[in-house]
N, C-alpha and C. Protein backbone atom coordinates (compact mmCIF):
# COMPACT_ATOMS: atom_id res chain seq x y z
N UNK A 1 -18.52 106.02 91.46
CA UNK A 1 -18.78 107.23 90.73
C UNK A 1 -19.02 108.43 91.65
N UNK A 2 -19.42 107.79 92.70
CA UNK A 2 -19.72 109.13 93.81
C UNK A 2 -18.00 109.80 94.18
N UNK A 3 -17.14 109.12 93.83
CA UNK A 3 -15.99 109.88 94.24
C UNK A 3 -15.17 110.90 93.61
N UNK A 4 -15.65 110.83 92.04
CA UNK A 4 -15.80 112.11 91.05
C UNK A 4 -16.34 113.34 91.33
N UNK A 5 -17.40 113.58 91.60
CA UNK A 5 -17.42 115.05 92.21
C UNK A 5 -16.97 115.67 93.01
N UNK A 6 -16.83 115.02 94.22
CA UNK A 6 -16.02 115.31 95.32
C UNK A 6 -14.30 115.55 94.95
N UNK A 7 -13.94 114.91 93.87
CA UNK A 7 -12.51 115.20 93.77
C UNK A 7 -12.08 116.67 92.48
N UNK A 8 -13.29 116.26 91.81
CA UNK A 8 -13.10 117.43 90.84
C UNK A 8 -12.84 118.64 90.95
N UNK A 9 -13.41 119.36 92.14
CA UNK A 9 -13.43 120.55 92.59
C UNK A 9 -12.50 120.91 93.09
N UNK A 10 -12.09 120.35 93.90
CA UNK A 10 -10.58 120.08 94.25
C UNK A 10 -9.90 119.77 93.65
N UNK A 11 -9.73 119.08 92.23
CA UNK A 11 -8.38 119.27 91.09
C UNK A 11 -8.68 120.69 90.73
N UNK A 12 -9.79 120.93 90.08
CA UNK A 12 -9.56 122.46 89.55
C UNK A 12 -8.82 123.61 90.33
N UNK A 13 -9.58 123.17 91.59
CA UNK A 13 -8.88 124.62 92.44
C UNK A 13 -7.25 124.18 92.50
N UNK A 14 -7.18 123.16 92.51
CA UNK A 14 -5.40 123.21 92.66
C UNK A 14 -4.44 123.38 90.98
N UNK A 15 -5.02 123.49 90.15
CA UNK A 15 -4.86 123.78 88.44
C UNK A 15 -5.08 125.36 88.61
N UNK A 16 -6.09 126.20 89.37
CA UNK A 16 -6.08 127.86 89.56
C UNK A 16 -5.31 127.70 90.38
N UNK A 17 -4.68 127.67 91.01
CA UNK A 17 -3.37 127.67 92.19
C UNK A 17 -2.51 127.43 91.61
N UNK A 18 -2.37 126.99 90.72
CA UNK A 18 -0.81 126.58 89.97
C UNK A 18 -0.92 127.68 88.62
N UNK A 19 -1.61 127.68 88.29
CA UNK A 19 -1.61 129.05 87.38
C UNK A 19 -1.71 130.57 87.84
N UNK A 20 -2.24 130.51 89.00
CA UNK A 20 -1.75 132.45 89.97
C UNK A 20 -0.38 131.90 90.09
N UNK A 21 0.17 130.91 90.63
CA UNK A 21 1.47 131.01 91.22
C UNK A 21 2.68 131.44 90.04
N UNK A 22 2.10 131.16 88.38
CA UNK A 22 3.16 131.39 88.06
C UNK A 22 2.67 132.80 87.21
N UNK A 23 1.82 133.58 87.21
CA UNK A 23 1.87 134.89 86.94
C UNK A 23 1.92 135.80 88.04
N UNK A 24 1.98 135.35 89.52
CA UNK A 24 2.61 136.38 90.78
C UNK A 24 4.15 135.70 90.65
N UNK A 25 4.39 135.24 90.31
CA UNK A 25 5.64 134.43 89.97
C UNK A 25 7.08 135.84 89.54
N UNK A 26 6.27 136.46 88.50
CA UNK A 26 7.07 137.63 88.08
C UNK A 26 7.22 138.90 88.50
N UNK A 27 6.32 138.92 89.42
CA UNK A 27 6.51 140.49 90.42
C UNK A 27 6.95 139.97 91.15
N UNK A 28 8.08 140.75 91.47
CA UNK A 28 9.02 140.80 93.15
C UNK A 28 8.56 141.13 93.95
N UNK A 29 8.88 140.37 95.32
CA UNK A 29 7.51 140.70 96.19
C UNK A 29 8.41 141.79 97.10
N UNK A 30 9.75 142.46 96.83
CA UNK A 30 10.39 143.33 97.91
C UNK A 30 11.06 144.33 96.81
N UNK A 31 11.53 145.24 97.64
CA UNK A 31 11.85 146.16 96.44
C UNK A 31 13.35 145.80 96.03
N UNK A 32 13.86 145.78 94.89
CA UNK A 32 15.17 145.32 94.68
C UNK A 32 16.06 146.53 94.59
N UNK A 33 15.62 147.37 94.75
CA UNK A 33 16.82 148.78 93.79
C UNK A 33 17.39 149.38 95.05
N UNK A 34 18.50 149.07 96.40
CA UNK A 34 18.84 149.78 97.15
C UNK A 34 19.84 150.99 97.11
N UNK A 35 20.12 150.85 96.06
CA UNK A 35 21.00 152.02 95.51
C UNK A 35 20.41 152.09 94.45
N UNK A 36 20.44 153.41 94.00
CA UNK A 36 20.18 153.71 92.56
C UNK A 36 21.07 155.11 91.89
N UNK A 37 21.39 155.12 90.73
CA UNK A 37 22.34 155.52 90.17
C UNK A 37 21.13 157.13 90.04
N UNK A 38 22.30 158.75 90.30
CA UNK A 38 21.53 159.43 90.15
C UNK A 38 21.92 159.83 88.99
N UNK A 39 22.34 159.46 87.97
CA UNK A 39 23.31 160.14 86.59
C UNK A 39 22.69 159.25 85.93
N UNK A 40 21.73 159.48 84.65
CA UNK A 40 21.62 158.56 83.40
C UNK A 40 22.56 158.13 83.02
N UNK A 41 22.82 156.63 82.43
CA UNK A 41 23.87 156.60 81.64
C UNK A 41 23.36 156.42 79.86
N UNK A 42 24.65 156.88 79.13
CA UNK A 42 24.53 156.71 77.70
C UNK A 42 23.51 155.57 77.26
N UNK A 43 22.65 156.28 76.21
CA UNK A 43 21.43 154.97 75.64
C UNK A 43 22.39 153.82 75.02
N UNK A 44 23.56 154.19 74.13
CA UNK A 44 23.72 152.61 73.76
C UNK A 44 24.70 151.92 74.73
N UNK A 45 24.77 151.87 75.82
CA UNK A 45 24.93 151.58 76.80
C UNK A 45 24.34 150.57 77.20
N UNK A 46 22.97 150.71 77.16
CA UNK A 46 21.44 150.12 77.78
C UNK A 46 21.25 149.32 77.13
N UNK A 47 21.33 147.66 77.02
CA UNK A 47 20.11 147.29 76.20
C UNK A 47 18.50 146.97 76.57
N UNK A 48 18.74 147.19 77.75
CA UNK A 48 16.84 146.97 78.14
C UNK A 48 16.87 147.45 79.32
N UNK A 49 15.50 147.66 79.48
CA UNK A 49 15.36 148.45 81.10
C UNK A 49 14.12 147.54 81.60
N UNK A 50 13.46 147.52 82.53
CA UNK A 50 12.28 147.05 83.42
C UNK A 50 11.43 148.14 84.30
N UNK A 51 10.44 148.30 84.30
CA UNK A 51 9.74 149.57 84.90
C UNK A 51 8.79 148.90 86.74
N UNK A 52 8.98 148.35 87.54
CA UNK A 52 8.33 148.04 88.42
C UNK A 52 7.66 149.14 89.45
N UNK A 53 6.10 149.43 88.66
CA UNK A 53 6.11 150.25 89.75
C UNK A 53 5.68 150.13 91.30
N UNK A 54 4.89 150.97 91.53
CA UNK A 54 4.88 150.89 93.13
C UNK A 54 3.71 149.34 93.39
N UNK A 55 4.10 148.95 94.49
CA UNK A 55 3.55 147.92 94.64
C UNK A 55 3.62 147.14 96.35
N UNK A 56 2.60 146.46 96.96
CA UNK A 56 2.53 146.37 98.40
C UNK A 56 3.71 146.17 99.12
N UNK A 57 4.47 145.41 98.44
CA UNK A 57 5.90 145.21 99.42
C UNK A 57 6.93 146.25 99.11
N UNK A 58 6.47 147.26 98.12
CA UNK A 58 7.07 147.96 97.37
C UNK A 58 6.59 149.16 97.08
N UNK A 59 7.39 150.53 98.19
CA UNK A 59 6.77 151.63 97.67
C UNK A 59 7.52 153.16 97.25
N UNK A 60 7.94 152.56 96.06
CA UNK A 60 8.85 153.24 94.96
C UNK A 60 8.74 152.62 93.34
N UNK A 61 8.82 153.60 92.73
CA UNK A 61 9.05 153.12 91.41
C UNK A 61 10.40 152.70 91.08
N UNK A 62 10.77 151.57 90.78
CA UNK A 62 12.20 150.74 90.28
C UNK A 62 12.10 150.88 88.90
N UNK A 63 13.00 151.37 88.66
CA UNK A 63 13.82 151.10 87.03
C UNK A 63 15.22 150.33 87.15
N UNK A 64 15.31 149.50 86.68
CA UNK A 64 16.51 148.14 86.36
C UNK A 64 16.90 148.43 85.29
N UNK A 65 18.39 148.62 84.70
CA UNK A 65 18.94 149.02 83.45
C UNK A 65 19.86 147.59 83.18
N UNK A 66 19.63 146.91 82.22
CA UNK A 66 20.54 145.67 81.58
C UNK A 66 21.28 146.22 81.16
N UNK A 67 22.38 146.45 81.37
CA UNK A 67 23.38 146.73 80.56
C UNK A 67 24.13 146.00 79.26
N UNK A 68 24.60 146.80 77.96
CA UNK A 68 25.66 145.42 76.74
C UNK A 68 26.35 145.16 77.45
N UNK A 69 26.34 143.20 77.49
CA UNK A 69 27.48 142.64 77.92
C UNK A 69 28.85 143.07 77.34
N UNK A 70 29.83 143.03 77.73
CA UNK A 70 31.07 142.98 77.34
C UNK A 70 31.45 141.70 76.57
N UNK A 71 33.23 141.31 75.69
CA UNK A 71 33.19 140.25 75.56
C UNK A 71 33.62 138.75 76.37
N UNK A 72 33.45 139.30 77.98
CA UNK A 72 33.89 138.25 78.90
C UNK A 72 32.88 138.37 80.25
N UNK A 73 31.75 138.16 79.27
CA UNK A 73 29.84 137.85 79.83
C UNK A 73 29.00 137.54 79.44
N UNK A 74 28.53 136.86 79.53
CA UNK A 74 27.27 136.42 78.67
C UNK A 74 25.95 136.98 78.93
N UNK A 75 26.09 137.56 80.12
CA UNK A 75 24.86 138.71 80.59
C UNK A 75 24.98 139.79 80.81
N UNK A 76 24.53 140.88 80.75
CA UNK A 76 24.42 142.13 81.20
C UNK A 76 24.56 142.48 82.36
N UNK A 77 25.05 143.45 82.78
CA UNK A 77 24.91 143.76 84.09
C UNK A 77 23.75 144.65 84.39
N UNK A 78 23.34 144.71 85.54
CA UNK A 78 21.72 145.04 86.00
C UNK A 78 22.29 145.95 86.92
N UNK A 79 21.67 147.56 86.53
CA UNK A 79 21.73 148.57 87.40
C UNK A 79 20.53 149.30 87.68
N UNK A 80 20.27 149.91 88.95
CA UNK A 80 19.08 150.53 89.12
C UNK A 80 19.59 152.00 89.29
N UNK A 81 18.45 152.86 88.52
CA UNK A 81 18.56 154.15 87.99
C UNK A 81 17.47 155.19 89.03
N UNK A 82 17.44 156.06 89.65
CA UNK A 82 17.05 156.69 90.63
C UNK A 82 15.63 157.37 89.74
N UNK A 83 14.32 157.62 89.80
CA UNK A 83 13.08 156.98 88.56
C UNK A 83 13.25 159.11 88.87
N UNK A 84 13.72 159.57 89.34
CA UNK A 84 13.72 161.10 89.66
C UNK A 84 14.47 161.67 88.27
N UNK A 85 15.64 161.05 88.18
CA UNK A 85 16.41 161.43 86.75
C UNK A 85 15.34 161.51 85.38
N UNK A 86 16.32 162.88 84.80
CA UNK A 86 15.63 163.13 83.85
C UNK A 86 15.25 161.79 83.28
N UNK A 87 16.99 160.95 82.67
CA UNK A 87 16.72 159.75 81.66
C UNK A 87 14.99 158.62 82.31
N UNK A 88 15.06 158.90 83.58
CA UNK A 88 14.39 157.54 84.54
C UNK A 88 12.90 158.49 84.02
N UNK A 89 12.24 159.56 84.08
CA UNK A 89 11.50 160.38 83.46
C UNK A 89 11.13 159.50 82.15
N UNK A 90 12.19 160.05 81.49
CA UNK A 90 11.92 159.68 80.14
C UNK A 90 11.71 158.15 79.69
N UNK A 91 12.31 157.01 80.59
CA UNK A 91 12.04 156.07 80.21
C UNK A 91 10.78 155.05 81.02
N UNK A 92 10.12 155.95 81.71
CA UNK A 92 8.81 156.02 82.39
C UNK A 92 7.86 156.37 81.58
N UNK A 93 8.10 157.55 80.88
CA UNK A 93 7.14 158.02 79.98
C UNK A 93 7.22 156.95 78.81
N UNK A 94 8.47 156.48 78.19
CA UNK A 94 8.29 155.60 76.72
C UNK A 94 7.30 154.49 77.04
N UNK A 95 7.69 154.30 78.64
CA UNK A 95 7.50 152.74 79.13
C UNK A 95 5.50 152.80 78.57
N UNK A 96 5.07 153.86 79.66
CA UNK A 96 3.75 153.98 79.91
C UNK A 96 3.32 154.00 78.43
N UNK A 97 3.77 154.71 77.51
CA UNK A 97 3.38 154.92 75.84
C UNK A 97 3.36 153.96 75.18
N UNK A 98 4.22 152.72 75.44
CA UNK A 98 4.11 151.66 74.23
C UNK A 98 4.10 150.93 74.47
N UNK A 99 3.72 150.30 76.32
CA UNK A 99 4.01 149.05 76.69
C UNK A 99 2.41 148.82 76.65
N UNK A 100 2.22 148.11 75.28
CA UNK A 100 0.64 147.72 74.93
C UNK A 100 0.48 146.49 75.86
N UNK A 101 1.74 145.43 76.40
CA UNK A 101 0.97 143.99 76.09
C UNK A 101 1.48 143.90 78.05
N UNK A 102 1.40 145.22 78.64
CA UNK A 102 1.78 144.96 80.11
C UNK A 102 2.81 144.25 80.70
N UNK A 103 4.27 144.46 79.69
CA UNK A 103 5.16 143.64 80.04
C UNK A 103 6.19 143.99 81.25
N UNK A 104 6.95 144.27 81.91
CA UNK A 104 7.77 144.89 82.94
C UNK A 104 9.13 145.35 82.08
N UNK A 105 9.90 144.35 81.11
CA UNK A 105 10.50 144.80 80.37
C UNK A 105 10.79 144.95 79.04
N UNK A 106 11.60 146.02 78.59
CA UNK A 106 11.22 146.80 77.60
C UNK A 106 12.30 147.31 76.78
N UNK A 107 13.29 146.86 75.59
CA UNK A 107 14.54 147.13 75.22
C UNK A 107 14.50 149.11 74.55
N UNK A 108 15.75 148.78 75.03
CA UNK A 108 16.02 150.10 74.90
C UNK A 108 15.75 150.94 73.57
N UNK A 109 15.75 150.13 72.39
CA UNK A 109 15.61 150.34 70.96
C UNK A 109 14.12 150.64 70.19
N UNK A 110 13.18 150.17 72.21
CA UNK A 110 11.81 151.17 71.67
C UNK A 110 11.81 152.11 71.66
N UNK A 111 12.85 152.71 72.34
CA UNK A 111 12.61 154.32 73.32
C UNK A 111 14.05 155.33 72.71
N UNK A 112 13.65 155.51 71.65
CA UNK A 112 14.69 156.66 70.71
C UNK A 112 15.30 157.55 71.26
N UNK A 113 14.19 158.09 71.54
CA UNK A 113 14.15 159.58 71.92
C UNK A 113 14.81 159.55 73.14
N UNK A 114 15.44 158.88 73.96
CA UNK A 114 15.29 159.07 75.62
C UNK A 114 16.63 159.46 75.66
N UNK A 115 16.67 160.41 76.64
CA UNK A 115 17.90 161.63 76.94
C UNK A 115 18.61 160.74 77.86
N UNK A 116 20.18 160.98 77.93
CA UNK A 116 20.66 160.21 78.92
C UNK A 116 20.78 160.94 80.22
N UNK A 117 20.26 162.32 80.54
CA UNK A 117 20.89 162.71 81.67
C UNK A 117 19.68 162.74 82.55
């Protein structure tokens, strides 16, 4: 029985180690956007965007645009939008306004209003 306490503490901490690992799991730890587009493109264009902002390995705000697949894709294509543009403005501002539940991304069909240029 003496070997129960001694091990317990040590399962837990490795159960909190496995649970940080998978919520740092979703921030990128480098910046991904080496080009970025300086022209908004058209909203129905977009179906979702991602807002990453500045962060230690990372010091710029990234916006990631999913693009509608076509009919010979099953995914979107992923473009990064220069966060200076008006549209990158505007979809900074929707982001900050309605992203209640702290998510990174955010479909385009929250954000009405957002100008493409």
């Amino acid at each position: 029985m003496a070997f129960l306490p001694k091990v317990l503490p040590l399962l837990l901490l490795a159960v909190v180690c496995i649970q940080l690992s998978g919520v740092l799991a979703d921030v990128p730890d480098r910046c991904w956007c080496l080009e970025n587009l300086k022209k908004g493109l058209r909203k129905d264009t977009i179906e979702e965007f991602s807002i990453f902002p500045i962060r230690p390995n990372c010091n710029k705000v990234e916006i990631i645009l999913t693009l509608k697949h076509g009919n010979n894709s099953s995914k979107g294509i992923e473009r990064c939008l220069d966060p200076n543009t008006l549209q990158g403005k505007n979809l900074q501002s929707c982001w900050k306004s309605k992203n209640t539940n702290n998510t990174f991304t955010f479909k385009m069909s929250n954000c009405p209003m957002t100008q493409n240029s």
